[in-house]
Structures are given as C-alpha cells and as structure tokens.
Protein backbone atom coordinates (compact mmCIF):
# COMPACT_ATOMS: atom_id res chain seq x y z
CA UNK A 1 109.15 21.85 61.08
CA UNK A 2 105.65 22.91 61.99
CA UNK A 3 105.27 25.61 65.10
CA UNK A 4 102.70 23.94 67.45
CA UNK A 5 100.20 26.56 66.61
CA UNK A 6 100.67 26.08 63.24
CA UNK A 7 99.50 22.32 63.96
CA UNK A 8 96.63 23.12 66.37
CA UNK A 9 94.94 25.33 63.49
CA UNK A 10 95.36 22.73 60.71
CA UNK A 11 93.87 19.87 62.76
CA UNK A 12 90.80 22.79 63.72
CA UNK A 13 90.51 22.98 59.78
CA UNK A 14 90.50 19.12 59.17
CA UNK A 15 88.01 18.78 61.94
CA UNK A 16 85.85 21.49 60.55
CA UNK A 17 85.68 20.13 57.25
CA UNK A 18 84.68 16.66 58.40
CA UNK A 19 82.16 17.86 60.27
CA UNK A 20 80.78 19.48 57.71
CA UNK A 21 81.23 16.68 55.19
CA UNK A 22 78.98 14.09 57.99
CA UNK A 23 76.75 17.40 58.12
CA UNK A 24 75.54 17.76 54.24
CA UNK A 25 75.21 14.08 53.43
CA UNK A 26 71.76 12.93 54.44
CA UNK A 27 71.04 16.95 53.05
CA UNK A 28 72.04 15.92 49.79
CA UNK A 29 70.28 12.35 50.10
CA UNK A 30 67.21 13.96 50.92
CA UNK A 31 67.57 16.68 48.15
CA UNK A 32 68.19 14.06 45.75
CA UNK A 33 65.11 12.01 46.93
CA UNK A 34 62.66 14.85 45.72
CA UNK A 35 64.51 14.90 42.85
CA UNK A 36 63.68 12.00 41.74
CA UNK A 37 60.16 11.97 43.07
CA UNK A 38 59.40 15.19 41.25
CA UNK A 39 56.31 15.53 39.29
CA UNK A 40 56.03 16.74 35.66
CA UNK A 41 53.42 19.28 35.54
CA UNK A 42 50.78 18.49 32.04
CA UNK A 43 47.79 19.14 30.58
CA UNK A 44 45.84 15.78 29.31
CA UNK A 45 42.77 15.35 26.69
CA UNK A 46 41.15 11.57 25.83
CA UNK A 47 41.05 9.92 22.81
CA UNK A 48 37.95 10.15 21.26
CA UNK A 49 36.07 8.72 18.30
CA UNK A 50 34.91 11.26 15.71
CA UNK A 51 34.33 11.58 11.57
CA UNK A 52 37.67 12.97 10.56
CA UNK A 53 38.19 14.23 6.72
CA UNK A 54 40.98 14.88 4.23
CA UNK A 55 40.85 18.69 3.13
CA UNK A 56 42.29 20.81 0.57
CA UNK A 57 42.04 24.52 2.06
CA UNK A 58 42.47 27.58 -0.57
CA UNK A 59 40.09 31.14 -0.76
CA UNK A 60 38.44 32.30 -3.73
CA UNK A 61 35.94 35.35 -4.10
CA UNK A 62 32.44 34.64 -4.56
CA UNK A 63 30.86 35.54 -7.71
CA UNK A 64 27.32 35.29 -9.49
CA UNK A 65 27.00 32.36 -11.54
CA UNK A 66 24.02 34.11 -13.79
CA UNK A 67 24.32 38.34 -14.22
CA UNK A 68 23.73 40.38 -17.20
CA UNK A 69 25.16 43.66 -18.46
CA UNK A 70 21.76 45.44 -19.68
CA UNK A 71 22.69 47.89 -22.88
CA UNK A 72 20.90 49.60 -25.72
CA UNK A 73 20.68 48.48 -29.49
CA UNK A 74 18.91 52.07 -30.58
CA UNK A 75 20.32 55.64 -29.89
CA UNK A 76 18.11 58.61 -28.26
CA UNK A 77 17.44 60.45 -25.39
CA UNK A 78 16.47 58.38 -21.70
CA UNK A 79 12.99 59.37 -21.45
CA UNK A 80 12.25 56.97 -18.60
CA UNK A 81 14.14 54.74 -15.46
CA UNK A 82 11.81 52.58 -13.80
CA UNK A 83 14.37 51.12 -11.67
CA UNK A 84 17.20 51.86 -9.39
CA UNK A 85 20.14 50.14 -7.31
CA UNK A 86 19.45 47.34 -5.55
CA UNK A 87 15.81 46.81 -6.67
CA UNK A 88 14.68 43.46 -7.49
CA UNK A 89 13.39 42.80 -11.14
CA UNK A 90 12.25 39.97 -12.89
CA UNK A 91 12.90 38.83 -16.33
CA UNK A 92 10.96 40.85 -18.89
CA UNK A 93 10.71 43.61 -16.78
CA UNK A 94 10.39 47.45 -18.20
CA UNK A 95 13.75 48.99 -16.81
CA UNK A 96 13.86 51.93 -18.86
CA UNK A 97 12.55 53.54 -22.10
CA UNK A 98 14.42 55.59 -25.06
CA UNK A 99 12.70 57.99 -27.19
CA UNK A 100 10.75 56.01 -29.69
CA UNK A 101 9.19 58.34 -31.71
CA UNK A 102 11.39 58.71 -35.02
CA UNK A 103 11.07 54.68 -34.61
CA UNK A 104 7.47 54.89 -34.68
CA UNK A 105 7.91 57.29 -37.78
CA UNK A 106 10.24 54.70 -39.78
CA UNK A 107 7.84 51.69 -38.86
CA UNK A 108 4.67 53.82 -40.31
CA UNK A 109 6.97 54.43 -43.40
CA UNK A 110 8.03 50.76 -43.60
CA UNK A 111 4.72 49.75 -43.40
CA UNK A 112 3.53 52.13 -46.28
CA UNK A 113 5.98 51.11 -48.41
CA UNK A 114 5.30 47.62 -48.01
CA UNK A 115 1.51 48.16 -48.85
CA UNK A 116 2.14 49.77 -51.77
CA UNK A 117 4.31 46.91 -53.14
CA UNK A 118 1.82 44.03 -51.94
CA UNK A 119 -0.80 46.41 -54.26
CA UNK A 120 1.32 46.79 -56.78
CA UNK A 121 1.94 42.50 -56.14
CA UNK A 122 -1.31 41.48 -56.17
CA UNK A 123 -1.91 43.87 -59.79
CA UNK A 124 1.07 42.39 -61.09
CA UNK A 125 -0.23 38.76 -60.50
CA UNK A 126 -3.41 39.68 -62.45
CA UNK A 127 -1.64 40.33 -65.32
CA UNK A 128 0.73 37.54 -65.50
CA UNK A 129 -2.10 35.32 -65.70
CA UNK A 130 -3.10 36.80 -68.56
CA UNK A 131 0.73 37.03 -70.13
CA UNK A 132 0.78 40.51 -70.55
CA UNK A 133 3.74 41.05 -68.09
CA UNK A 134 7.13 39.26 -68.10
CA UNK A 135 8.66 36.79 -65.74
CA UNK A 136 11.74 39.06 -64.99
CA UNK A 137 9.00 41.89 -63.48
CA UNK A 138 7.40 39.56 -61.93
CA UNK A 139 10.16 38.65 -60.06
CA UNK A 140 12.21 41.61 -59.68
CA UNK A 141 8.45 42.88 -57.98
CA UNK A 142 8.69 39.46 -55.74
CA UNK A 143 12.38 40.93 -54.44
CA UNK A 144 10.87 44.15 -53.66
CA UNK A 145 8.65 42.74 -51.49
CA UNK A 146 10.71 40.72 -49.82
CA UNK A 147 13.17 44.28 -49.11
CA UNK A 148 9.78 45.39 -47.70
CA UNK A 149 9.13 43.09 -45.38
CA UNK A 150 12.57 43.02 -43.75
CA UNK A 151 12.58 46.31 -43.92
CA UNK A 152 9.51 46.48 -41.37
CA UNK A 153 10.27 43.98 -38.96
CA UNK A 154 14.10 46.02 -38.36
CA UNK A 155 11.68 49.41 -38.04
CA UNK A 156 9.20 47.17 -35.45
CA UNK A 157 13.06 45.68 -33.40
CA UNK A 158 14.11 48.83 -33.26
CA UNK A 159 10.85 50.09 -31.45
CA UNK A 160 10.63 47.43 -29.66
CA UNK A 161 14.51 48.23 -28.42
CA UNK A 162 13.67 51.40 -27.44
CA UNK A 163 11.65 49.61 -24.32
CA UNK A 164 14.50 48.21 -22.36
CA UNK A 165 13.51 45.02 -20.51
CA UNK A 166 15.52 42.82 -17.72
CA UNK A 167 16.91 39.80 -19.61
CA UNK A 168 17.09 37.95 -16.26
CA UNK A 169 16.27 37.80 -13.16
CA UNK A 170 17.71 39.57 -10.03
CA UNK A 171 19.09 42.80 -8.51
CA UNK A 172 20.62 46.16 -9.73
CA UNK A 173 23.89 46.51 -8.65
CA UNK A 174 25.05 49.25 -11.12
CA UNK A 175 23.25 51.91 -12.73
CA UNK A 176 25.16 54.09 -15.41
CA UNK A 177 22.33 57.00 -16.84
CA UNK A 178 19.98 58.75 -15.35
CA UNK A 179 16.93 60.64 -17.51
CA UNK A 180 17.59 62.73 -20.18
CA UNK A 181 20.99 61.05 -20.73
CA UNK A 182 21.45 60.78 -24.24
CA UNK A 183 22.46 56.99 -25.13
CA UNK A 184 24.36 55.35 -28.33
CA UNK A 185 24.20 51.95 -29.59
CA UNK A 186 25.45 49.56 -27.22
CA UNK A 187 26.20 51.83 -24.08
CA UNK A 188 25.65 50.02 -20.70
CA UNK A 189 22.92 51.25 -19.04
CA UNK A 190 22.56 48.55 -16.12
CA UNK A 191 24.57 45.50 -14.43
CA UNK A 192 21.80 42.82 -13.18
CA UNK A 193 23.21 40.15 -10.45
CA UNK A 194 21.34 36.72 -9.50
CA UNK A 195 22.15 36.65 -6.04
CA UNK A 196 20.02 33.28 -5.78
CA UNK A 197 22.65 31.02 -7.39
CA UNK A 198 26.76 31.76 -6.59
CA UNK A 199 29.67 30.38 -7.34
CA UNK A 200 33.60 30.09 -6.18
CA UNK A 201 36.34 29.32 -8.85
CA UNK A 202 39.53 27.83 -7.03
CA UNK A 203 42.71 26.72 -8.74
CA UNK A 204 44.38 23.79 -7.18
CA UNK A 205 48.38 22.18 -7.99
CA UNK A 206 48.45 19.71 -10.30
CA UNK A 207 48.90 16.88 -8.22
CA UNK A 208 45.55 16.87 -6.49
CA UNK A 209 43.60 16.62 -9.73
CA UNK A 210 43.29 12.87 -8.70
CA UNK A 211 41.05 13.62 -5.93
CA UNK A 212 38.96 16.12 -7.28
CA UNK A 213 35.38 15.02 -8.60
CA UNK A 214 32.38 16.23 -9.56
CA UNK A 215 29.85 16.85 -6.53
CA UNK A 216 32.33 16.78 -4.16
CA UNK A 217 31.58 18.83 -0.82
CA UNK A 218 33.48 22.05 -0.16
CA UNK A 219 32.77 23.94 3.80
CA UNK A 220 33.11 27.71 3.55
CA UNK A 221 33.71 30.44 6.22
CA UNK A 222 33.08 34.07 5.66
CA UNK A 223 34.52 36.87 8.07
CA UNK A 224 31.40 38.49 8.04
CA UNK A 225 28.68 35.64 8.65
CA UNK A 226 30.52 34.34 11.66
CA UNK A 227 30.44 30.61 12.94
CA UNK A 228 28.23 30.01 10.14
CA UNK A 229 29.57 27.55 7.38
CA UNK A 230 28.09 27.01 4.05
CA UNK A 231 28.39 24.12 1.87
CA UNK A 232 29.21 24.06 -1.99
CA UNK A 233 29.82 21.47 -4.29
CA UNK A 234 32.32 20.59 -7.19
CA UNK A 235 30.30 21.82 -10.49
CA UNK A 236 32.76 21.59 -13.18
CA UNK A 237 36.68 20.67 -13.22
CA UNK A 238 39.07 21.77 -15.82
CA UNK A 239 40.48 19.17 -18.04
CA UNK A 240 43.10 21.18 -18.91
CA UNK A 241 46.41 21.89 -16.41
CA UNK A 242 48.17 25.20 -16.89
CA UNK A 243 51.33 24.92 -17.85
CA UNK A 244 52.64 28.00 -16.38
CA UNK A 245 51.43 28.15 -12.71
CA UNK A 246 51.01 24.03 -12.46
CA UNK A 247 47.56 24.42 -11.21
CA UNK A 248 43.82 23.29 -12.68
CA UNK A 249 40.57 25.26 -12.40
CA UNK A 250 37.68 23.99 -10.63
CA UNK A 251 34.10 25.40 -10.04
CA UNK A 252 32.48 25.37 -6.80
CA UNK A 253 28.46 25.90 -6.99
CA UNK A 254 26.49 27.10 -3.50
CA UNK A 255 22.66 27.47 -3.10
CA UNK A 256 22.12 31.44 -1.35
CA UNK A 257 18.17 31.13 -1.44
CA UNK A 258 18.18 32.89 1.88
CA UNK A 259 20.69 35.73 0.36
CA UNK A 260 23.06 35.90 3.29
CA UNK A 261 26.14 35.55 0.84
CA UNK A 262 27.04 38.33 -1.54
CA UNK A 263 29.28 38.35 -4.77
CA UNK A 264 32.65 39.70 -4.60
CA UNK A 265 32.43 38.03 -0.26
CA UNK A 266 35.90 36.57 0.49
CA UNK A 267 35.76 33.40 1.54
CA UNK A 268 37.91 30.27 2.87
CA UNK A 269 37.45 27.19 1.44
CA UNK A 270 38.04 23.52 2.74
CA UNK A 271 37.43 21.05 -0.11
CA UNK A 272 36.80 17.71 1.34
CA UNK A 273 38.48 15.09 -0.54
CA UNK A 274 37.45 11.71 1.95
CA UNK A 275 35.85 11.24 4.97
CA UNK A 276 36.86 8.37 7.37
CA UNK A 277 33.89 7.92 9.88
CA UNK A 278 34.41 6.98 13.85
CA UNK A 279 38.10 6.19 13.91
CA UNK A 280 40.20 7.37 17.02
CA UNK A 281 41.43 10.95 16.70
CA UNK A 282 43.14 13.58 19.34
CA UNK A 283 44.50 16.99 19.23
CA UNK A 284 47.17 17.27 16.95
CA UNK A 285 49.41 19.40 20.04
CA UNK A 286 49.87 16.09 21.42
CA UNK A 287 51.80 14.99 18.79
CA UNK A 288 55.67 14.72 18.87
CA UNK A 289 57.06 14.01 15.09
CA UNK A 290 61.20 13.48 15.02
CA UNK A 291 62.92 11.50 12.39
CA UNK A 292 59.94 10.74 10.58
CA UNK A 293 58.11 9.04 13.49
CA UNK A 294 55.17 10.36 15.83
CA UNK A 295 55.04 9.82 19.42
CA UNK A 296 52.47 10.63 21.79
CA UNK A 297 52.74 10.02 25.99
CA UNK A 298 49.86 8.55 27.63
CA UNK A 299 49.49 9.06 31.12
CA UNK A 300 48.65 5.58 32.94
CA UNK A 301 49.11 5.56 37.21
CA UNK A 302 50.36 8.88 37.19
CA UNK A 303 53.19 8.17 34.83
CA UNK A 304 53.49 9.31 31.17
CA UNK A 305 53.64 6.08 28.94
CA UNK A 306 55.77 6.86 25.34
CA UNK A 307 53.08 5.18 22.27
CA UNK A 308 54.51 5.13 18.89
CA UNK A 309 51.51 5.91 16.13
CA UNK A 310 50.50 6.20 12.93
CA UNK A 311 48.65 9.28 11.84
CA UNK A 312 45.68 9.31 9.48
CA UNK A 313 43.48 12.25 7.82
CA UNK A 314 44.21 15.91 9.65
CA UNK A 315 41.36 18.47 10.21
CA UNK A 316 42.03 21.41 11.56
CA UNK A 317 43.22 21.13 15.20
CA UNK A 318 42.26 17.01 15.10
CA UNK A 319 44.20 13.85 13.96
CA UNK A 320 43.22 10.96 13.00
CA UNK A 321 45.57 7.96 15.01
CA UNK A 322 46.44 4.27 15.08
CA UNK A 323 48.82 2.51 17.30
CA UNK A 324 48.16 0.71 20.69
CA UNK A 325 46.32 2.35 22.26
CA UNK A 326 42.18 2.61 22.90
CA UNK A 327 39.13 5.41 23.00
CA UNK A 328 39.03 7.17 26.44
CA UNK A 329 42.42 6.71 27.45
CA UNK A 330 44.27 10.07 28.38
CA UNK A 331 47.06 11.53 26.31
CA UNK A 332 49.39 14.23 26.77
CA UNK A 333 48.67 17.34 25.25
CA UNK A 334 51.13 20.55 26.83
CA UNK A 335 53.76 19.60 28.66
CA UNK A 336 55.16 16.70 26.79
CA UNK A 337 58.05 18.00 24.95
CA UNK A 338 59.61 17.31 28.39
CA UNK A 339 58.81 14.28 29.02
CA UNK A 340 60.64 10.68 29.29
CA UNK A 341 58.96 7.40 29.20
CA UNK A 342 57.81 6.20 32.63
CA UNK A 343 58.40 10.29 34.08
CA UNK A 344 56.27 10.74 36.67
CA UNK A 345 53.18 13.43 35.91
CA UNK A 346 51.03 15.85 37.28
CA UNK A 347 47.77 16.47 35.71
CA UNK A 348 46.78 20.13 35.77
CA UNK A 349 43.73 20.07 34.51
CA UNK A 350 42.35 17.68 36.68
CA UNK A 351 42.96 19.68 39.83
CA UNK A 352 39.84 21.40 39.74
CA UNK A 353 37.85 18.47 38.79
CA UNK A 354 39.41 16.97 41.82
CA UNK A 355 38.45 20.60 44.03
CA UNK A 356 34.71 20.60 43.03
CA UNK A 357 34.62 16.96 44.06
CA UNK A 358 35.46 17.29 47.02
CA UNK A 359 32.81 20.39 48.09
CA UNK A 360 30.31 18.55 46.62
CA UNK A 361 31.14 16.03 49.08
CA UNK A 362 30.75 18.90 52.16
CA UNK A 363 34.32 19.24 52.93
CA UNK A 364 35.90 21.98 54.02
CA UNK A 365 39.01 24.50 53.10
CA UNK A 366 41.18 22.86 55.79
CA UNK A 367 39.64 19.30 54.56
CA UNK A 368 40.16 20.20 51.27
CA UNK A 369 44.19 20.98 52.07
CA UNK A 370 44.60 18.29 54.07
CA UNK A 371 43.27 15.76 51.18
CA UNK A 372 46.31 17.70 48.58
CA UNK A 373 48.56 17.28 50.64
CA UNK A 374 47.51 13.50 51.31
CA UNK A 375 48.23 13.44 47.60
C-alpha cells in the first residue's frame, strides 16, 4: 500500500511531465518547420557556348632543329678567334684561323711538281708524234700527272681548312679553344645553334597514333614566358611503334623569329587532336560522375533541379555537355555534392550582385537589411 505522501509526489511527477510534454510540442513543430525550409548554401556558373578541343598533354624539351658542331680537318696552332659566345654569325663566316704556313709551303711544292710534269708532258707529246717514245711512257707520264694534280688540290683543301668558316647560320653557344691552343684533326672548336627554327620531340602510347597527323596544332606553355602560349605543329610522325615502352615518336616544329624561346626551355605541351566549335560547355567542378553516369543540379526558382548529361571533349577546367538543358541557364558548381533533387538553394554568389543593386538604387544600410530579411 502506498503512504499518502508517497501518492501526492507521484501524481506531482505525472503532472510535471505532462506539462512538459504540452510544453515542447509546438517547440519541436516549429524546429522542424525550419528544418525543412532550410536553404542549401551554393555557388552557381551558366552554361555557356564556347570552342572546346580534344587534347593530348605531355612535356618535351625544346631543341634546335638546325645546329652544327664546328671542328678542324688540319692540325696547328690557333692563330686567330674572331668570334665568341653568343655572337651571331652567318654562314661562311671567318670564325677562326690555324697556322697555314707549312700549308702554303706544301701547295708551292705541289704546284712545282706539277709544272715540271706538265713540261715534261707537253715534251713527251712532241716526241710521240714523231714515234720516238713508247706508248707505255707516254702513259705512265699521263699517271704522273694525274698524282700531280690531286696532289695540289689536297695541298689548296688543306689551306683552305686552315680558315675556319660557320657552316650555318646562328649563335655561339659553346666555345672550346682559345688562341694559341694547339688543335688536331677533328677537335671541336665551336657548337653553332639556329635559334630561328625549334623543335619539340614528344612520344605518345600507342593507341593515340590514330589521331595524330601531320600539321596538326600543338599550344605550349613555358614557366618562364608566362601567360604567353606558342603554337607548333606536327612535322613528322614515326611509323614505327616501340616495342618496349608502347609509345611512337612525333616531331613538333615552332617558328621563334622573335627569339623569345631557347633550346634546352622546358615546356608543356597540349596537342590538339579535334576541335568542336560553339557547343554548350561548363566547369567541369559541376560535374557529379557515379556508376558511370554524370549529373549536374541546375538551380530553377530557388531549387536545385538533378539533369542527367552526356559529356563531350574536356579542356582544362571546361566540359563540353549535352542533355536537357539550354545556354544561360545556371548550374551548380560548389556545393552540390550535398544536394537532392528539388533541395531548396541559396546562391552565394549572387548576394553581392543582389547588394550593389540595391545602392545603386539609393537605399540605405537599414533598407538594405530590411530587403534580406524580406528574402
């Protein structure tokens, strides 16, 4: 049996609780109201029409697609440079000059020797008309001769070696003797570099050898000349696939008539396989890809709307689309991983669009306040 206090404090308790019960309901309808009214915060971009194009992207280093290793067919002492590092010389130019003279010496004594033989030639022809020589002196004379004219024209090359001319044109990049070096056959003596005509050799996988052809446009970016791109174009494309690394060898040719590009520059390279022109494209962010399809939310009367698509060519940062859906209409582009179909949205980055609107119109802060909150 309960005391009576016993049952005055458990109907306190039970009155308590049911107060408190009538208490939190409409708190908990109203919490669950702005719950549901809640706005998804996002930032939006519109669907635009634009050129978009297929790319390959790789890096390559630049080099010179004419240069010359200058060297030395005679031996002797460097009497003469005329040039020096990063001087300009044209082809045919005097670079430097050997010590000629024992050349000059062997040319006079080539000469002499072939005087006397074309005497001795002529005296010998004299008497064969007359038959009082043979045929075999005749002719062994005639192979003299011949000996002595070769002879002569190696003494007059290898005089005229001595005189060390620029094969092509272009610049100095390397010089490897200085005067009074002594130089042998064949030693390097300068490097020469056209600057005017470059090139970039790329090797791409097997499987894109399909879309490669000749004259095809390639955009490239250098770390030290930038927002500046340069264009090149496909010169030559292996026909041959390596069987090792699975990957062909193609040739990518660049005018640098200005000079602003240098060999050995590193440089990235986006080789543009196809170009679709004004087709709708937005920022591949807003793109949501899961179980092979691609979603994007469009925001229509403040709600996000879920569009399935179909995605084209990608460049850089931009996608090419197709679905339903139209140029200028606004898509989701941060935000939307948390998004449902039909959520309700908030639109960031219109807010100050919205701001400057409405001082341009002469309203004031408390104006201004009272129109968000109107909102």
């Amino acid at each position: 049996m309960l005391t009576l206090s016993k049952k005055l404090l458990l109907s306190s308790a039970i009155a308590t609780s049911l107060l408190l019960t009538a208490c939190s309901e409409p708190e908990a309808k109203e919490k669950t109201e702005e719950v549901a009214e809640f706005a998804i915060p996002v930032m939006v971009a519109n669907i635009e029409r634009k050129d978009v194009s297929s790319n390959f992207h790789t890096t390559a280093t630049l080099e010179s697609r004419n240069e010359a290793e200058i060297i030395t067919r005679v031996t002797g002492i460097i009497e003469e440079l005329t040039v020096e590092e990063g001087d300009f010389v044209e082809k045919g130019q005097l670079l430097a000059k050997v010590d000629a003279r024992r050349y000059q010496l062997a040319l006079d004594k080539a000469e002499a020797e072939l005087a006397g033989i074309e005497q001795e030639l002529k005296r010998l022809s004299q008497m064969a008309e007359k038959q009082l020589v043979s045929a075999q002196a005749s002719d062994k004379l005639k192979y003299q001769h011949r000996a002595a004219v070769a002879a002569k024209e190696l003494a007059a090359l290898d005089l005229k070696d001595s005189q060390v001319v620029a094969p092509i044109s272009g610049y100095i990049s390397q010089r490897f003797v200085k005067t009074g070096h002594f130089t042998q056959g064949y030693q390097k003596l300068f490097h020469i570099v056209d600057q005017s005509s470059l090139e970039a050799v790329v090797y791409l996988p097997e499987h894109q050898l399909s879309n490669v052809q000749l004259g095809q446009q390639a955009l490239l970016h250098f770390s030290a000349r930038q927002g500046k791109q340069f264009v090149a174009k496909v010169r030559s494309v292996s026909p041959v696939i390596d069987s090792r690394s699975g990957t062909f060898k193609v040739i990518l040719s660049l005018s640098n008539e200005e000079l602003a590009l240098k060999p050995g520059m590193f440089a990235q390279i986006a080789l543009t396989f196809d170009t679709h022109e004004d087709t709708l494209t937005i920022p591949t962010d807003a793109i949501i890809t899961l179980d092979n399809q691609s979603k994007i939310f469009l925001v229509k009367d403040s709600k996000a709307i879920e569009v399935l698509i179909n995605k084209g060519f990608v460049q850089e940062q931009l996608t090419e689309i197709s679905g339903e859906l139209a140029e200028g209409d606004t898509v989701v582009v941060n935000g939307h991983h948390n998004l449902k179909a039909n959520a309700l949205v908030e639109i960031l980055n219109a807010q100050a669009t919205d701001e400057d609107s409405l001082i341009e119109n002469g309203l004031t802060d408390t104006d201004t306040a009272i129109a968000k909150a109107s909102k």
